[in-house]
Protein backbone atom coordinates (compact mmCIF):
# COMPACT_ATOMS: atom_id res chain seq x y z
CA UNK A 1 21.89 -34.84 -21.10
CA UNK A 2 20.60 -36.70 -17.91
CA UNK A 3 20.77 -33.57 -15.96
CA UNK A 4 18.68 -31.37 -19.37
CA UNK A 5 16.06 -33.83 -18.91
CA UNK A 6 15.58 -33.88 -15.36
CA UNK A 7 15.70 -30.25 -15.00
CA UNK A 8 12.63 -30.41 -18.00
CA UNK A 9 11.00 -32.66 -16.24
CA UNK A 10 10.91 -30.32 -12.73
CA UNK A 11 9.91 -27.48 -15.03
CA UNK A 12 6.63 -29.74 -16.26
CA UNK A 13 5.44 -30.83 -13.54
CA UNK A 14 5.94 -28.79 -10.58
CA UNK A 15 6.78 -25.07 -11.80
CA UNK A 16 4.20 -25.36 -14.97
CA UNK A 17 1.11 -25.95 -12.39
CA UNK A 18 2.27 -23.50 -10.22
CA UNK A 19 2.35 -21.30 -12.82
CA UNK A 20 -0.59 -21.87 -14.26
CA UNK A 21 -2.05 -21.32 -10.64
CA UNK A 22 -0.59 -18.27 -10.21
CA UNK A 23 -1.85 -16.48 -13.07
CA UNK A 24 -5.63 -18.12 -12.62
CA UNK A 25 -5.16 -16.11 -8.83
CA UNK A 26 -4.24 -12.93 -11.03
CA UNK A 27 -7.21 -12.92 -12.49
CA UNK A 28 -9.54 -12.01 -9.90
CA UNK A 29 -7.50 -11.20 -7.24
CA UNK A 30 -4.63 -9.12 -6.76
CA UNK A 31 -2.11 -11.76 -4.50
CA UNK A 32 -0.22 -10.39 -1.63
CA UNK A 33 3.72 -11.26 -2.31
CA UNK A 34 6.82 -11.91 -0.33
CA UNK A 35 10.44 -12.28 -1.58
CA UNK A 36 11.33 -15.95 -1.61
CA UNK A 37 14.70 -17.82 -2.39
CA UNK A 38 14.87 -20.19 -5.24
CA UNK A 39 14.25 -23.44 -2.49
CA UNK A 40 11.03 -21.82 -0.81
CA UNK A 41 9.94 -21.13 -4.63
CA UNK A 42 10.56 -25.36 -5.66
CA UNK A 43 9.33 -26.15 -2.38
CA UNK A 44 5.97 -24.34 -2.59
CA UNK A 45 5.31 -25.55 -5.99
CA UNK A 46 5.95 -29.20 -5.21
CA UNK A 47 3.38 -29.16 -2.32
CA UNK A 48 1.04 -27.34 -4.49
CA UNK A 49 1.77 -29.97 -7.30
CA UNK A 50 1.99 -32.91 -5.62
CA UNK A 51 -1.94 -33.54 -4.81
CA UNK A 52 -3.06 -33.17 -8.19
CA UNK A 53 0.38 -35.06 -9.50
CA UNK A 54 -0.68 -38.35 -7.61
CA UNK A 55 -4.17 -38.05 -8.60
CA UNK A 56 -2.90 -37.91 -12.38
CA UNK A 57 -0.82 -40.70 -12.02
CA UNK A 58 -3.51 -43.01 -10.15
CA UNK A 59 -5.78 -42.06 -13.04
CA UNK A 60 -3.35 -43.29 -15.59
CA UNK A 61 -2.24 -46.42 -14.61
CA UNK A 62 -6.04 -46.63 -13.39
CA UNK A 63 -7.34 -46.24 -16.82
CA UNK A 64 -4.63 -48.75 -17.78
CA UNK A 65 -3.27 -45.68 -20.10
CA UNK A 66 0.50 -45.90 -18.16
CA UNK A 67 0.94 -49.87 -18.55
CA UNK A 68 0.40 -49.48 -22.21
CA UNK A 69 2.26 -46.83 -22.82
CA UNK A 70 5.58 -48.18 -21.32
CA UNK A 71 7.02 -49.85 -17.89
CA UNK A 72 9.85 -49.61 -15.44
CA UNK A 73 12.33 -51.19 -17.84
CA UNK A 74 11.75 -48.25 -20.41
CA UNK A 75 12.67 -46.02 -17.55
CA UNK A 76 15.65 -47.45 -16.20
CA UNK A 77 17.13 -47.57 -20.22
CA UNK A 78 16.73 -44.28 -21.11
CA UNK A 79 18.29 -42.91 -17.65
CA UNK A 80 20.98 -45.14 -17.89
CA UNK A 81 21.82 -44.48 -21.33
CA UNK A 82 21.69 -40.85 -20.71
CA UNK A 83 24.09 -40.76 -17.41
CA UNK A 84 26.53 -43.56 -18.96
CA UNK A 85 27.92 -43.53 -22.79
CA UNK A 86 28.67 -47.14 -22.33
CA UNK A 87 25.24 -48.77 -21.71
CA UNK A 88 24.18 -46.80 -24.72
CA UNK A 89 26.64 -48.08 -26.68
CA UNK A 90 25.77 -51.80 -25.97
CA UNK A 91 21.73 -50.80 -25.78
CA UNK A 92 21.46 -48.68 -28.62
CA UNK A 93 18.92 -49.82 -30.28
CA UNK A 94 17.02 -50.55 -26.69
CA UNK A 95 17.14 -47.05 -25.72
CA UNK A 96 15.22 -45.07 -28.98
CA UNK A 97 12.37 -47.74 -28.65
CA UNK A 98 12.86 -47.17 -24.73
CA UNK A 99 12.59 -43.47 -25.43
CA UNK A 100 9.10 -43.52 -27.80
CA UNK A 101 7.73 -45.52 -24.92
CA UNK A 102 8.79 -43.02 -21.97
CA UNK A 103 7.81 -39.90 -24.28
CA UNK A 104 4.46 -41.35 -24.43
CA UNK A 105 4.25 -42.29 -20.40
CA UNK A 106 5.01 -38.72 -19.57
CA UNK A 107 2.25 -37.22 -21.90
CA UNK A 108 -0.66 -39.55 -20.95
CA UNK A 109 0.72 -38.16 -17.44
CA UNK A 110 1.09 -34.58 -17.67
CA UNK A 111 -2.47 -34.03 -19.94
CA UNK A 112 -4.01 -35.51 -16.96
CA UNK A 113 -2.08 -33.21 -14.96
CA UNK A 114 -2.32 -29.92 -16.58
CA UNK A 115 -6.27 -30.92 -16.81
CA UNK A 116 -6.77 -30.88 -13.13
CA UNK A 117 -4.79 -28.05 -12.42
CA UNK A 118 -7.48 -26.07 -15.00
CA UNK A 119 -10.00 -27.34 -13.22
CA UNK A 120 -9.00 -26.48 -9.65
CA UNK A 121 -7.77 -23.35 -10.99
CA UNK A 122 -11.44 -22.64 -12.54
CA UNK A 123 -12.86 -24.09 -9.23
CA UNK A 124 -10.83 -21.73 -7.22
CA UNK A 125 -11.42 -18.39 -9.66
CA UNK A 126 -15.24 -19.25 -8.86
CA UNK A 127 -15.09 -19.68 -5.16
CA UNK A 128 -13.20 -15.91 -5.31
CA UNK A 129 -15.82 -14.47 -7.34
CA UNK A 130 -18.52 -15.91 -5.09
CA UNK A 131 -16.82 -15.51 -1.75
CA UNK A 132 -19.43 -13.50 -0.29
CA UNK A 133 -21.81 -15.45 -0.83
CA UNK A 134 -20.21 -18.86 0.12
CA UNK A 135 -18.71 -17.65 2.83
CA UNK A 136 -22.67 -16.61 4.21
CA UNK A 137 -23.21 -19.59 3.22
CA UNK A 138 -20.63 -21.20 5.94
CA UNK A 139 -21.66 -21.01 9.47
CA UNK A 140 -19.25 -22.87 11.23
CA UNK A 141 -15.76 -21.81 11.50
CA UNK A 142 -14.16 -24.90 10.47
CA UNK A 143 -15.49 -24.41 7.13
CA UNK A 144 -14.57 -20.78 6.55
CA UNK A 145 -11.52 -21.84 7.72
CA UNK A 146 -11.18 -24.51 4.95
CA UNK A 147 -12.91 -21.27 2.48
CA UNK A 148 -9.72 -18.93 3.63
CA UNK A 149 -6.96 -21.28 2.51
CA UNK A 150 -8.55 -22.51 -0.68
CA UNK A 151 -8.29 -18.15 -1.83
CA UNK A 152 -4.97 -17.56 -2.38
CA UNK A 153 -3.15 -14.49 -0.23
CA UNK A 154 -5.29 -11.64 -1.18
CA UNK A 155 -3.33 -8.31 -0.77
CA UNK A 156 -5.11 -6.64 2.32
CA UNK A 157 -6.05 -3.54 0.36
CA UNK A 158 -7.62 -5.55 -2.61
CA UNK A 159 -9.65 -6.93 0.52
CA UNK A 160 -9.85 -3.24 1.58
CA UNK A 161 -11.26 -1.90 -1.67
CA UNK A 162 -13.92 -5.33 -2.58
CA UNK A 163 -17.24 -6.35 -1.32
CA UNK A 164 -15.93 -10.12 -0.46
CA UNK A 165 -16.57 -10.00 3.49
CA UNK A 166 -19.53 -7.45 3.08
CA UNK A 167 -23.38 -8.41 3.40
CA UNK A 168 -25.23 -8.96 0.32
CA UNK A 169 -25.93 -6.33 -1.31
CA UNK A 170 -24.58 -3.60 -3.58
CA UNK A 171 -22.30 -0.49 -1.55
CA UNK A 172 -20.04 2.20 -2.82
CA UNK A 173 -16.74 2.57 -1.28
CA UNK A 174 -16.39 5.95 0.22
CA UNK A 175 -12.69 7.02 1.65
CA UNK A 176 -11.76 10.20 3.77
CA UNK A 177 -7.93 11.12 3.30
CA UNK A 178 -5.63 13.07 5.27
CA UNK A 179 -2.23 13.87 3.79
CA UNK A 180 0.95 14.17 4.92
CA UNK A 181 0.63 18.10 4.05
CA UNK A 182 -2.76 18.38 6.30
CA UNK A 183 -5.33 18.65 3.39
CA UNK A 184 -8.13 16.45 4.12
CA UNK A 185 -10.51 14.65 0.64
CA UNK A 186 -12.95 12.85 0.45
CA UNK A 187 -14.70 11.12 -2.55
CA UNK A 188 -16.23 7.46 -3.72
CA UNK A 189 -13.07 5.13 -4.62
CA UNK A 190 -13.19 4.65 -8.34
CA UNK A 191 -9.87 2.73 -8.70
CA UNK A 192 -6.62 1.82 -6.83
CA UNK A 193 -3.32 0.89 -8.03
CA UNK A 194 -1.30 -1.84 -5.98
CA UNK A 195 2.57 -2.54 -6.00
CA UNK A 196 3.73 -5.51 -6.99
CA UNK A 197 3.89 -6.80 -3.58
CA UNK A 198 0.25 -5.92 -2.58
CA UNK A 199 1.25 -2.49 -1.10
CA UNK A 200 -0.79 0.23 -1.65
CA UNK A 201 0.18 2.51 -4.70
CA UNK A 202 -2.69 5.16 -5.38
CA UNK A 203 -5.86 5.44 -5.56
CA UNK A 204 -8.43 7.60 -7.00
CA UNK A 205 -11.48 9.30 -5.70
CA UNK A 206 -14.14 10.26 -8.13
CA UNK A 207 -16.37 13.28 -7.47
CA UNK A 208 -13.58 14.45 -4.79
CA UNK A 209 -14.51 17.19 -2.39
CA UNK A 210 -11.47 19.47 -0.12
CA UNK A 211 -12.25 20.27 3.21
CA UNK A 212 -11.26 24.01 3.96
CA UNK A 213 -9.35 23.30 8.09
CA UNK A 214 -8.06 26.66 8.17
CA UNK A 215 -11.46 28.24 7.57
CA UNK A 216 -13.38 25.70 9.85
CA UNK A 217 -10.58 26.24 12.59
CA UNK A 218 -10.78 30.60 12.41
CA UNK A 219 -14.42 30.11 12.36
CA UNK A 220 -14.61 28.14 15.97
CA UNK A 221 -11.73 30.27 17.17
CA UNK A 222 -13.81 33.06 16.62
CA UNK A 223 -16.68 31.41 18.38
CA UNK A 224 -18.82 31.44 15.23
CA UNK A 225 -21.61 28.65 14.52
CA UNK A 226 -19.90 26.08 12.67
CA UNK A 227 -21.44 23.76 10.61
CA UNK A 228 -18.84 20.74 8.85
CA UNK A 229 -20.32 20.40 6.29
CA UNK A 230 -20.40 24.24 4.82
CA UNK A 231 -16.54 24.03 4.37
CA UNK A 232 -16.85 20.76 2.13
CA UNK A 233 -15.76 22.53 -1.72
CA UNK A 234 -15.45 20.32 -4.59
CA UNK A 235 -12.38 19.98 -6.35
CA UNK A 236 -12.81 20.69 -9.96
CA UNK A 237 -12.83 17.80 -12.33
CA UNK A 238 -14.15 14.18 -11.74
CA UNK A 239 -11.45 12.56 -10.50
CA UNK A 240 -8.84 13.10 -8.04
CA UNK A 241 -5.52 10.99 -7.34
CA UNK A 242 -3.77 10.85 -4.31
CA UNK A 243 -0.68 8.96 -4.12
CA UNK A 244 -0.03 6.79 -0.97
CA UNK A 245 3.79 8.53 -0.32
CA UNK A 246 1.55 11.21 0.18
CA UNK A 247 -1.16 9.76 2.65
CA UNK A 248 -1.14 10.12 6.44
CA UNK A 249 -4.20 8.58 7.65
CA UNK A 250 -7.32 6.64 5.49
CA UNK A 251 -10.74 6.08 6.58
CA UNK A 252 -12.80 3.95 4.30
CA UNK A 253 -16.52 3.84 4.61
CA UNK A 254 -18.85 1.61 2.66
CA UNK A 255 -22.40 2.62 2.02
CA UNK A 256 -25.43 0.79 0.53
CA UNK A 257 -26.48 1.73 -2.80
CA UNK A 258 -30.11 1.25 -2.52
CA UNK A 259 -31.25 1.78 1.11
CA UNK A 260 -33.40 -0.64 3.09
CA UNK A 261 -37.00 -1.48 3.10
CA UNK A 262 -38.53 1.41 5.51
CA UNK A 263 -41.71 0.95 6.35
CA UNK A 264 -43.74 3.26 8.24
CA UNK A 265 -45.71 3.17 10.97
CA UNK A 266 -49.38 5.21 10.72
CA UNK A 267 -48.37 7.99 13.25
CA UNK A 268 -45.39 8.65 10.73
CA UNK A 269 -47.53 8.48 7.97
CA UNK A 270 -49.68 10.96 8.92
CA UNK A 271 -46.94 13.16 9.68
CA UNK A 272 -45.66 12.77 6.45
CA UNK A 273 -48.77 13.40 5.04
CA UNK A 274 -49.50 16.63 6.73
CA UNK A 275 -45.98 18.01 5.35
CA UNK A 276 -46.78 17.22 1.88
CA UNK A 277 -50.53 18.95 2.68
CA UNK A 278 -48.46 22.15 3.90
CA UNK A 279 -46.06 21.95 1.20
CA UNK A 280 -48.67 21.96 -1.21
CA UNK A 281 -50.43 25.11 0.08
CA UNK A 282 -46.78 26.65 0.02
């Protein structure tokens, strides 16, 4: 029994936050993974426990909530009447009013607990969602420093594929891929699909165009005038999914939606103005 409710106990309050952590991080980022053994798993989720573990328990016995609820003596029964059949025979009746006091010092505990975990989870799912701008916001490098390890492990091509460390502003992802086979496409990233372990699984390009080598190759071995551009063909359909087996080399380009403020000068202005005059005549 002793060793039930200590192994209940772990699960409460160390893997239940982690947890809990974990699946906030899910939600807006996808986490970069690693195999770990059963010890680097408890040992991670203590330490990422054990701040907002003391914090609950100096705001119970703060609040005066823990003294109420039970003491030390209520502890020491119900452990010792669990690990020896003895003491609970000669404190049986000691041990079920023991055990309504230390079921009631656990919960005005763990509420506490699970309470600040939400919020820092909350707290953290908002700093992801505004990294961009926070991170502007930061100037020296302490502070992004502190910024980096409050985000958990973001898989590098979740990184790759998101505006977090982009200026402000709104850009579409653009790749260029060259498989394995030699056909090069090109297209605006509409999605990308990630292992478990943050690897790259696929991705798809949306409005995907082939570029024709062999042609563009016979045409400059030929010495013909070759322009790049005139062997771009689009691939029929609206997307196009290439699988990253498949992929030999990736080029990813990211390019403002709405250009910037040009203004002008009055010698290009006039310029301007006399093409629209001769277009107009045309």
């Amino acid at each position: 029994m002793l060793a039930l409710l200590v192994s209940f106990l772990i699960a409460v309050y160390l893997l239940g936050p982690d947890l809990i952590a974990r699946w906030a991080a899910d939600l807006v980022v996808f986490r970069k993974t690693r195999v770990q053994s059963h010890a680097e798993e408890v040992a991670r989720a203590i330490m990422g426990a054990a701040v907002p573990l003391v914090a609950a328990v100096l705001w119970a016995r703060w609040s005066g909530a823990l003294a109420r609820t039970g003491s030390h003596y209520d502890l020491e029964t119900v452990f010792s009447s669990l690990e020896s059949d003895a003491f609970f025979q000669h404190h049986h009746s000691e041990f079920f009013a023991s055990l309504r006091a230390f079921f009631w010092m656990n919960f005005v505990i763990l509420w506490r607990l699970y309470a600040l975990v939400a919020v820092l989870a909350a707290a953290r799912i908002v700093i992801v969602l505004n990294y961009n701008r926070i991170w502007r916001l930061l100037h020296k490098r302490w502070m992004r420093t502190l910024l980096a390890t409050i985000v958990p492990r973001i898989s590098e091509w979740d990184l790759l594929f998101s505006d977090m460390l982009l200026p402000e502003g709104s850009f579409r992802i653009m790749a260029d891929v060259l498989t394995k086979t030699g056909g090069l496409y090109q297209g605006m990233v509409q999605d990308r699909m990630l292992n478990t372990d943050g690897s790259l699984q696929s991705i798809t390009l949306a409005n995907p165009r082939r570029f024709e080598r062999d042609d563009f190759r016979k045409a400059k071995s030929e010495d013909l005038e070759t322009v790049p551009d005139e062997f771009w063909f689009n691939i029929p359909g609206n997307l196009f999914i290439v699988m990253a087996s498949d992929i030999a080399n990736l080029n990813i380009r990211y390019i403002r939606r709405k250009p910037l403020n040009f203004q002008p000068s009055d010698e290009e202005r006039e310029v301007l103005t006399r093409l629209l005059d001769r277009l107009k005549e045309k």
